[in-house]
N, C-alpha and C. Protein backbone atom coordinates (compact mmCIF):
# COMPACT_ATOMS: atom_id res chain seq x y z
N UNK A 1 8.41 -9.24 -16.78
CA UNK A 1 8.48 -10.27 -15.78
C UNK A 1 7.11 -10.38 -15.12
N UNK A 2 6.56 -11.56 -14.96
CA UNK A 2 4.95 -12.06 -14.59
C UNK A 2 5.28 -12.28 -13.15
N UNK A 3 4.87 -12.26 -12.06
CA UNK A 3 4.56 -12.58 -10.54
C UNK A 3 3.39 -13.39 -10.49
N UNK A 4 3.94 -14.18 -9.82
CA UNK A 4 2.29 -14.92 -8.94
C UNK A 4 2.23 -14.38 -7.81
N UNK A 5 1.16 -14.43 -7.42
CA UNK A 5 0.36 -14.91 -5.93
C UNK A 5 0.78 -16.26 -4.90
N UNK A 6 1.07 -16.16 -3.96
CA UNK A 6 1.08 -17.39 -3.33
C UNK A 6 1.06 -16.92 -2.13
N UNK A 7 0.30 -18.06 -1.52
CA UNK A 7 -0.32 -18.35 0.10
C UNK A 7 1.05 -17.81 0.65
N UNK A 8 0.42 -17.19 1.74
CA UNK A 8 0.68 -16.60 2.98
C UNK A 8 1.15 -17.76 3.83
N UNK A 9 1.84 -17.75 5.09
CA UNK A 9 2.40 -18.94 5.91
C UNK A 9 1.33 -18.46 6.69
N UNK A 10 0.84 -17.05 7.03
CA UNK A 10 -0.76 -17.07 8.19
C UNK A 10 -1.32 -16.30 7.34
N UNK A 11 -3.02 -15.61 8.03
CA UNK A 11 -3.24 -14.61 7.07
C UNK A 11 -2.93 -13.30 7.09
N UNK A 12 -2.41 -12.96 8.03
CA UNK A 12 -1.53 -11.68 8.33
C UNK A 12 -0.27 -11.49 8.33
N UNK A 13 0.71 -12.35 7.80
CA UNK A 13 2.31 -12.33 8.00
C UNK A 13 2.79 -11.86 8.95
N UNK A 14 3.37 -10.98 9.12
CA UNK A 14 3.64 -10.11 10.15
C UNK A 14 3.30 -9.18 10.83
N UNK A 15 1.89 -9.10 10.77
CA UNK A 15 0.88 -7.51 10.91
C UNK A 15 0.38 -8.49 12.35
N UNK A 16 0.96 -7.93 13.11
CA UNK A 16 0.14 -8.94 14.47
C UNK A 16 -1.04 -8.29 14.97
N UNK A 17 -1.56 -8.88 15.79
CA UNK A 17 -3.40 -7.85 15.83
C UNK A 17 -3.27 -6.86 16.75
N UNK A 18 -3.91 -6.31 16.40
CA UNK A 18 -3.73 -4.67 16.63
C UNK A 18 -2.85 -3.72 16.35
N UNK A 19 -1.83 -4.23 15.43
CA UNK A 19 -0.43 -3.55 14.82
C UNK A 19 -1.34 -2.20 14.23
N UNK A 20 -0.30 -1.28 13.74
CA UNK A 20 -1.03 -0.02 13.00
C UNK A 20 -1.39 -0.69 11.33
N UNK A 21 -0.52 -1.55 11.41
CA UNK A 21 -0.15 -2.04 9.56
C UNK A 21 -2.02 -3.07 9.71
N UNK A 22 -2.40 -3.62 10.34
CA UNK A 22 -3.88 -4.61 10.22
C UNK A 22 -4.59 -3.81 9.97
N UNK A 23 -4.43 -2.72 11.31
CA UNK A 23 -5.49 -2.06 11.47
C UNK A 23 -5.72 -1.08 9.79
N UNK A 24 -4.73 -0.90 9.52
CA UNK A 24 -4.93 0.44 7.95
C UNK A 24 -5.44 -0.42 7.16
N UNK A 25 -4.89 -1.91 6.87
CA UNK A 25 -5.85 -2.59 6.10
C UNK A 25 -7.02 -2.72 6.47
N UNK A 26 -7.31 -3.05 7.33
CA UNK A 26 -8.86 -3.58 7.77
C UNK A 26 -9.70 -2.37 7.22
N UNK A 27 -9.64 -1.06 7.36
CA UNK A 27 -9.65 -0.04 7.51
C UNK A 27 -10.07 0.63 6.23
N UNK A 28 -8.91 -0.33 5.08
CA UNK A 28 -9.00 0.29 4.08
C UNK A 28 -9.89 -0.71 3.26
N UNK A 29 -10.01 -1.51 3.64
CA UNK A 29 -10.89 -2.46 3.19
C UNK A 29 -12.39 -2.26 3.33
N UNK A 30 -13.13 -1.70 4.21
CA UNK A 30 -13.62 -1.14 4.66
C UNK A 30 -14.29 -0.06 3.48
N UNK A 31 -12.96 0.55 3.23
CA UNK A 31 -13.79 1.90 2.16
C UNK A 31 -13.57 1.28 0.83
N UNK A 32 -13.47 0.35 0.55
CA UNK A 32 -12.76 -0.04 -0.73
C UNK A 32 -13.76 -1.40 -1.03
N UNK A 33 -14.10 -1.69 0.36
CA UNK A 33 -15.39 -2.51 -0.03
C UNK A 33 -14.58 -4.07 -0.72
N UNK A 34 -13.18 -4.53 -0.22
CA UNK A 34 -12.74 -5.80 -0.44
C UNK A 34 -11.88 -6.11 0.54
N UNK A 35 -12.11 -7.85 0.97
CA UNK A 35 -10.88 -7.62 2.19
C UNK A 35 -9.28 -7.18 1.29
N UNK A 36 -8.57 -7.13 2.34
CA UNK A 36 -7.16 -7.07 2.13
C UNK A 36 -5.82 -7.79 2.71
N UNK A 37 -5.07 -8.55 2.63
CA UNK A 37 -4.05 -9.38 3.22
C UNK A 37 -2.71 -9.08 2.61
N UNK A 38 -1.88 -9.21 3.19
CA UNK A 38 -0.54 -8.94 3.18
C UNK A 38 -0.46 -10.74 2.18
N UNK A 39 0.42 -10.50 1.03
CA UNK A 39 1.07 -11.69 0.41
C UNK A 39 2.29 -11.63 -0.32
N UNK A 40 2.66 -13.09 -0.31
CA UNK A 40 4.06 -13.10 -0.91
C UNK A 40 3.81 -13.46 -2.27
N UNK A 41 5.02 -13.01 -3.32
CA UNK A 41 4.74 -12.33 -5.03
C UNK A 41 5.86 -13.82 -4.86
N UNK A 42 6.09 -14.57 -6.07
CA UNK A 42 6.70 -15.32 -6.02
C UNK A 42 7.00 -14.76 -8.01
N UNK A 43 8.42 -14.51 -7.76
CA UNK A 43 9.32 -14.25 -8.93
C UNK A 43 9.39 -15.40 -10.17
N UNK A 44 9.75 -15.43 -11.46
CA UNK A 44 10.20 -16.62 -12.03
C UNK A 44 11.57 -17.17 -11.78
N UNK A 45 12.43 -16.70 -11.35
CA UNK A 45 13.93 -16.89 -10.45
C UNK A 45 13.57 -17.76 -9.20
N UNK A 46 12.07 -17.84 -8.43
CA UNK A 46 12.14 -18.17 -7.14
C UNK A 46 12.11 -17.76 -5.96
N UNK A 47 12.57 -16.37 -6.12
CA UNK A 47 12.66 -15.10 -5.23
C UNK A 47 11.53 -14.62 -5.09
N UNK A 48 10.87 -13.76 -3.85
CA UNK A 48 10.13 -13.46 -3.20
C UNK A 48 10.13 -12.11 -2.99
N UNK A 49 8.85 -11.55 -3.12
CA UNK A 49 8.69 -10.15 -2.68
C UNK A 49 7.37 -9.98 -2.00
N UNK A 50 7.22 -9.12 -0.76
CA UNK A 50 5.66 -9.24 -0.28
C UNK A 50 4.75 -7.76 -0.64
N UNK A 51 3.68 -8.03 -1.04
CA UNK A 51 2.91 -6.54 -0.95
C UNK A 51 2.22 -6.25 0.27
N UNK A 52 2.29 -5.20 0.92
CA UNK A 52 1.20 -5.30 2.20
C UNK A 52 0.37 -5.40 2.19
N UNK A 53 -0.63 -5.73 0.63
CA UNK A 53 -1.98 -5.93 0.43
C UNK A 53 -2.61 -6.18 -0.59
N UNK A 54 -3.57 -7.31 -0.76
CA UNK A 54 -4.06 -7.57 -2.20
C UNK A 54 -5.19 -8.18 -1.69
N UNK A 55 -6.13 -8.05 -2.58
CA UNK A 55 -7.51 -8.23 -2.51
C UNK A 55 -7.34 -9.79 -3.24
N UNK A 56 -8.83 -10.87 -2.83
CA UNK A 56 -8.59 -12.07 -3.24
C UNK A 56 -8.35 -12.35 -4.83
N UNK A 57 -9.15 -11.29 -5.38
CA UNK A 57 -8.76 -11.50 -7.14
C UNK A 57 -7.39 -11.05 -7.79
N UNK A 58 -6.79 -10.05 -6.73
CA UNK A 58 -5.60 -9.77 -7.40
C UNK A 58 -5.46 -8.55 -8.04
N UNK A 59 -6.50 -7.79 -7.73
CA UNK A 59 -6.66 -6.77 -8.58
C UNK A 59 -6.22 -5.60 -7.94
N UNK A 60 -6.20 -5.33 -6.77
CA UNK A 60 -6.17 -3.94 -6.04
C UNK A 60 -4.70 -4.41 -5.36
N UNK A 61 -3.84 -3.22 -5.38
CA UNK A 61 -2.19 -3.87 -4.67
C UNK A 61 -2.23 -2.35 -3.73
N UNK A 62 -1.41 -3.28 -2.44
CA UNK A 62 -1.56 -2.18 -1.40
C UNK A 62 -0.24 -1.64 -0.90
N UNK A 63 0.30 -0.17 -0.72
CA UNK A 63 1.40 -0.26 0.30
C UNK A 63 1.04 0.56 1.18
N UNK A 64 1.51 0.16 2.53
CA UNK A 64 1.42 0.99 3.71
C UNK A 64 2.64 1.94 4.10
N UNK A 65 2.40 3.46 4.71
CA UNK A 65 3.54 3.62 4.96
C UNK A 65 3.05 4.27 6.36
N UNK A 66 3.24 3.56 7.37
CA UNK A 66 2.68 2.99 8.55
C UNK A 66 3.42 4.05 9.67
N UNK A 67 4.42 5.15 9.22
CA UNK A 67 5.27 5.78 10.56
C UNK A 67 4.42 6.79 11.29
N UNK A 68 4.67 6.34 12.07
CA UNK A 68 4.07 7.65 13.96
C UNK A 68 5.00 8.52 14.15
N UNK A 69 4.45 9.00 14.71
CA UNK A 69 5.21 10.06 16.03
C UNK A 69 5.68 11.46 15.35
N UNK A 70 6.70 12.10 15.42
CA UNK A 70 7.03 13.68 14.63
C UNK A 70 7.52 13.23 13.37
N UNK A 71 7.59 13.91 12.35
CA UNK A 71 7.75 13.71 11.09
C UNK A 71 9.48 13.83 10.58
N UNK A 72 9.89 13.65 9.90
CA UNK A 72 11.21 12.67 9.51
C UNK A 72 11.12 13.05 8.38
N UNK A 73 12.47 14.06 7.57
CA UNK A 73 12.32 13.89 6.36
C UNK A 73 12.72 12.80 5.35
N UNK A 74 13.12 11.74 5.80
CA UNK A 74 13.51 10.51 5.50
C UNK A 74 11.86 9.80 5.28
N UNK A 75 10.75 10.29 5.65
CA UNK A 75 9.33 9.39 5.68
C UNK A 75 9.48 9.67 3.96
N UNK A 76 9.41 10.76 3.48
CA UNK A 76 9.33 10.50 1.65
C UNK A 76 10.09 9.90 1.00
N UNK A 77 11.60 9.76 1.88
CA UNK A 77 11.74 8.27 0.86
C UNK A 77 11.17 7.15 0.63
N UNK A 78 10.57 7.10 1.81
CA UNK A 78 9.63 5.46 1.93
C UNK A 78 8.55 5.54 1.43
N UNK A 79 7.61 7.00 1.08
CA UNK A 79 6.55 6.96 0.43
C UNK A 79 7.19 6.46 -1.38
N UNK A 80 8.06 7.40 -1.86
CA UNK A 80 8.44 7.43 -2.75
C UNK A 80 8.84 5.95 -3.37
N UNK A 81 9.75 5.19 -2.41
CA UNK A 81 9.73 3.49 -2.55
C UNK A 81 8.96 2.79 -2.70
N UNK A 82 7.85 3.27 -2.00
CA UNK A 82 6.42 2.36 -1.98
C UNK A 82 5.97 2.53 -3.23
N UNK A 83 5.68 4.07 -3.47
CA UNK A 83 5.35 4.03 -5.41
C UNK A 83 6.08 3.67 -6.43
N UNK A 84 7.24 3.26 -5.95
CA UNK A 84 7.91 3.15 -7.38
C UNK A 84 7.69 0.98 -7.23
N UNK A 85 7.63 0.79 -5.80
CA UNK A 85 6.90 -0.62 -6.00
C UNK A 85 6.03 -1.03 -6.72
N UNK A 86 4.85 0.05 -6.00
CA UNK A 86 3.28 -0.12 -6.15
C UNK A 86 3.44 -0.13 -8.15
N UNK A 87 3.80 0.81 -8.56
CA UNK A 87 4.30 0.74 -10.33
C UNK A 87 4.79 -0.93 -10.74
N UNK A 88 5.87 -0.98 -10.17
CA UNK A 88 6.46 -2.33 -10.42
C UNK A 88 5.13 -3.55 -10.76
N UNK A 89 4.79 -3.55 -9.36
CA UNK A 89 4.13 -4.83 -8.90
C UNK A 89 2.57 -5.04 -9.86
N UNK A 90 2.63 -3.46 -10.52
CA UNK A 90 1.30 -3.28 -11.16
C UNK A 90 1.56 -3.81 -12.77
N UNK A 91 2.42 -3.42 -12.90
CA UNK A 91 2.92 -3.87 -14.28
C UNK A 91 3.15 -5.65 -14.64
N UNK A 92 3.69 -6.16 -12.94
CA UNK A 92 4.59 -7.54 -13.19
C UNK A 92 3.02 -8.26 -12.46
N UNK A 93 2.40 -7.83 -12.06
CA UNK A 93 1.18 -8.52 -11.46
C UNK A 93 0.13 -8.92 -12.70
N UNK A 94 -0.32 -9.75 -13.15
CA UNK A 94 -0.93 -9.84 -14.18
C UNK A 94 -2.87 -9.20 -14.30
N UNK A 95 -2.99 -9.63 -12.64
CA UNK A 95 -4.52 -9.16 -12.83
C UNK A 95 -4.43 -7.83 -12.06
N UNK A 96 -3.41 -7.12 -11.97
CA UNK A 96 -3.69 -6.17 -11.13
C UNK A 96 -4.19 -4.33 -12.06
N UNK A 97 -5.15 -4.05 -11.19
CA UNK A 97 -5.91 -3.01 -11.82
C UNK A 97 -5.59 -1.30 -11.34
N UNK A 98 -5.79 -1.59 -10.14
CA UNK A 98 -5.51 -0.72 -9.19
C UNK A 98 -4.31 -0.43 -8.12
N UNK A 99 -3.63 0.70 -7.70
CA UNK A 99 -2.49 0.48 -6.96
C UNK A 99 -2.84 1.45 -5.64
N UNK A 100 -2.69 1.36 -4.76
CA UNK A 100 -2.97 2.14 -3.33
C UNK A 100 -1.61 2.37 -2.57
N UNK A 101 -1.70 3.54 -2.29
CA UNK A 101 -0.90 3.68 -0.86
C UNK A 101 -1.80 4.30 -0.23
N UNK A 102 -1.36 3.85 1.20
CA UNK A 102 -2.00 3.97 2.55
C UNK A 102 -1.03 4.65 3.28
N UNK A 103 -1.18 5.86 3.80
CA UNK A 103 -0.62 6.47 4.65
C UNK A 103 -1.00 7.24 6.08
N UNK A 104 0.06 7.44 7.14
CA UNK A 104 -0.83 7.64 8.26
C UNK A 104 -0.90 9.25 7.90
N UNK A 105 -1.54 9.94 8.91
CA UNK A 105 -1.42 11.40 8.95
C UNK A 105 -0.08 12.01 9.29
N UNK A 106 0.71 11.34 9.89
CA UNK A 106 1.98 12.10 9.99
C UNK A 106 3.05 12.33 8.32
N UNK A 107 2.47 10.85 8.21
CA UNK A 107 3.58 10.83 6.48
C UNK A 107 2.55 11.19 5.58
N UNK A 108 1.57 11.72 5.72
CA UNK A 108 0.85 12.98 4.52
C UNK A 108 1.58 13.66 3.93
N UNK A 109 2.86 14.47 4.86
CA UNK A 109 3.08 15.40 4.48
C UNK A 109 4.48 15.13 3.62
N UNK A 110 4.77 14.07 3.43
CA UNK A 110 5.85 13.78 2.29
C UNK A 110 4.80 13.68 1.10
N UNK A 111 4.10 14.02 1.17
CA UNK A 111 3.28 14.13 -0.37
C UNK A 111 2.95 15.62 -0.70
N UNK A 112 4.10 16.23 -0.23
CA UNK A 112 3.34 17.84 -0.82
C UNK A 112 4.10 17.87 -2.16
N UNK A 113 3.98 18.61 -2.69
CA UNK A 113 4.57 19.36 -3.95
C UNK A 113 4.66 18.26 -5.29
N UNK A 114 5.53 17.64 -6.11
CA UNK A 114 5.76 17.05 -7.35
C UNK A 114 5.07 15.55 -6.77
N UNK A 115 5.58 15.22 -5.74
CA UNK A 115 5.38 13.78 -5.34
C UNK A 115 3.84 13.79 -5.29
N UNK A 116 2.93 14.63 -4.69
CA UNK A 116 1.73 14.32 -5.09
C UNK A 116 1.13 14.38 -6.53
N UNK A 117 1.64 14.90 -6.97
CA UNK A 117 1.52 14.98 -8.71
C UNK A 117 1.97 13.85 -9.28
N UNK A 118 2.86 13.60 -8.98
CA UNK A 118 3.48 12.34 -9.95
C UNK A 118 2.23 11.24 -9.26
N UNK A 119 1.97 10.62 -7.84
CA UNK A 119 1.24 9.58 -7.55
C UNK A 119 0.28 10.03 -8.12
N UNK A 120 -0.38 11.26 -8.62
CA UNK A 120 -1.53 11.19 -9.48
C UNK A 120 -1.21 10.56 -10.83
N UNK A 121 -0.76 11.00 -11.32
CA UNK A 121 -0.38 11.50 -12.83
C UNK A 121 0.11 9.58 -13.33
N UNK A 122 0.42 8.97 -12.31
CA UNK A 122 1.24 7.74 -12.75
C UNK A 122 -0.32 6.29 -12.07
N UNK A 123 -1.29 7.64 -11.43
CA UNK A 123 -2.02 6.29 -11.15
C UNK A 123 -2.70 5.90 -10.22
N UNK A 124 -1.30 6.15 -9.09
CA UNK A 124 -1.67 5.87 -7.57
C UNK A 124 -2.27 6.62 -7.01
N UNK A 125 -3.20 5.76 -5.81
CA UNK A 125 -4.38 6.33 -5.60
C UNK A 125 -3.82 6.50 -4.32
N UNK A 126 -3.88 7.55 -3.40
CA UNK A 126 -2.93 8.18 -2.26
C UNK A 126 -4.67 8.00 -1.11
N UNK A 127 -4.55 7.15 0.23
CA UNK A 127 -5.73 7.42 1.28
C UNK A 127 -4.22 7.80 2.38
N UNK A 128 -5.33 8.33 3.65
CA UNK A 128 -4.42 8.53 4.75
C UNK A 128 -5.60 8.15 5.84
N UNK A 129 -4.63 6.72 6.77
CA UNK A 129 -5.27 6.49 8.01
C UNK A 129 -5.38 7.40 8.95
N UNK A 130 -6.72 7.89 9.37
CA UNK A 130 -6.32 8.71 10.51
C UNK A 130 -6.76 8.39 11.97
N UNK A 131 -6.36 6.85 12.30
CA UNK A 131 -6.00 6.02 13.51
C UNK A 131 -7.66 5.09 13.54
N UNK A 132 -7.76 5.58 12.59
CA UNK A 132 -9.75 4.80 12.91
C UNK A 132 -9.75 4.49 10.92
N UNK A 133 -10.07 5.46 10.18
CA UNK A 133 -10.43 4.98 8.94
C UNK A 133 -9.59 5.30 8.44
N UNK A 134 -10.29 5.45 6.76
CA UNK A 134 -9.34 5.79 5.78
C UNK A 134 -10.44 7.03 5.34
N UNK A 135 -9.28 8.13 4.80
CA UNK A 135 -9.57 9.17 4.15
C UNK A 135 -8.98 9.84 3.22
N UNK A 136 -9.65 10.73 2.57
CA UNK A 136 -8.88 11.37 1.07
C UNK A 136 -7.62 12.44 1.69
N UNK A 137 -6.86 12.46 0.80
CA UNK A 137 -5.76 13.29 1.78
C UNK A 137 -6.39 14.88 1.73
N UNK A 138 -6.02 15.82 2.39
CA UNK A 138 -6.93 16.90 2.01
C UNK A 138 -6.22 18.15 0.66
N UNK A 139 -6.69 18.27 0.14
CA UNK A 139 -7.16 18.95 -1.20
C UNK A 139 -7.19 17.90 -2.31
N UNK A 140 -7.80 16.98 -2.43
CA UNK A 140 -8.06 15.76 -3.07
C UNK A 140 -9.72 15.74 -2.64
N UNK A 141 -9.62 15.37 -3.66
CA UNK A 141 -11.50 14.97 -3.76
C UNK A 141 -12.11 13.08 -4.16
């Protein structure tokens, strides 16, 4: 199944300014050296899916997993969702090259053990916001 690209209704959808979700893009854009915008994937059915981020060529696909405060063992399901997206969207995206998740420092830590292995091993490239930039998670190089 092929996805398009299609315009945004603004250029931020729902990331209002100064949200944590702008700021990780801006952020990550930044180290990645392309902007980044939240867009909607338009299905061959008609149906809609959004990525939290794609660069203007289409090549780099972004997910955020944006949670604060004390840690939740429920945050690795949502990392884990995000990669099994970020896979999806890489496969059904036609120019897409690269897949990212963006995570804050609190949901780092749903990436210990297999789950950081597998986002290697399958591709994904794992940064963690830490309220200002983006950085490598630590024991990653």
């Amino acid at each position: 199944m092929r996805l398009t690209v299609v315009d945004a209704p603004t250029e931020w959808s729902r990331f209002a300014e100064g949200s944590v979700e702008r700021r990780m893009l801006l952020a990550l854009g930044d180290r990645l050296g392309t902007a980044l915008r939240p867009k909607p994937l338009m299905l061959p059915d008609g149906s809609r899916v959004e990525v939290e981020g794609i660069d203007a060529s289409g090549r780099v696909l972004v997910q955020l997993v944006a949670n604060q405060g004390a840690y939740k063992p429920a945050y690795r399901n949502k990392v884990m969702a995000d990669m099994f997206k970020l896979l999806w969207l890489r496969n059904s995206v036609p120019t897409a090259e690269r897949t990212v998740l963006l995570v804050t420092g609190v949901t780092v830590q749903a990436l210990g053990g297999w789950v950081a292995r597998a986002a290697a091993d399958l591709g994904v490239e794992v940064y963690v916001f830490d309220g200002d930039t983006v950085v490598t998670p630590p024991g990653r190089t």
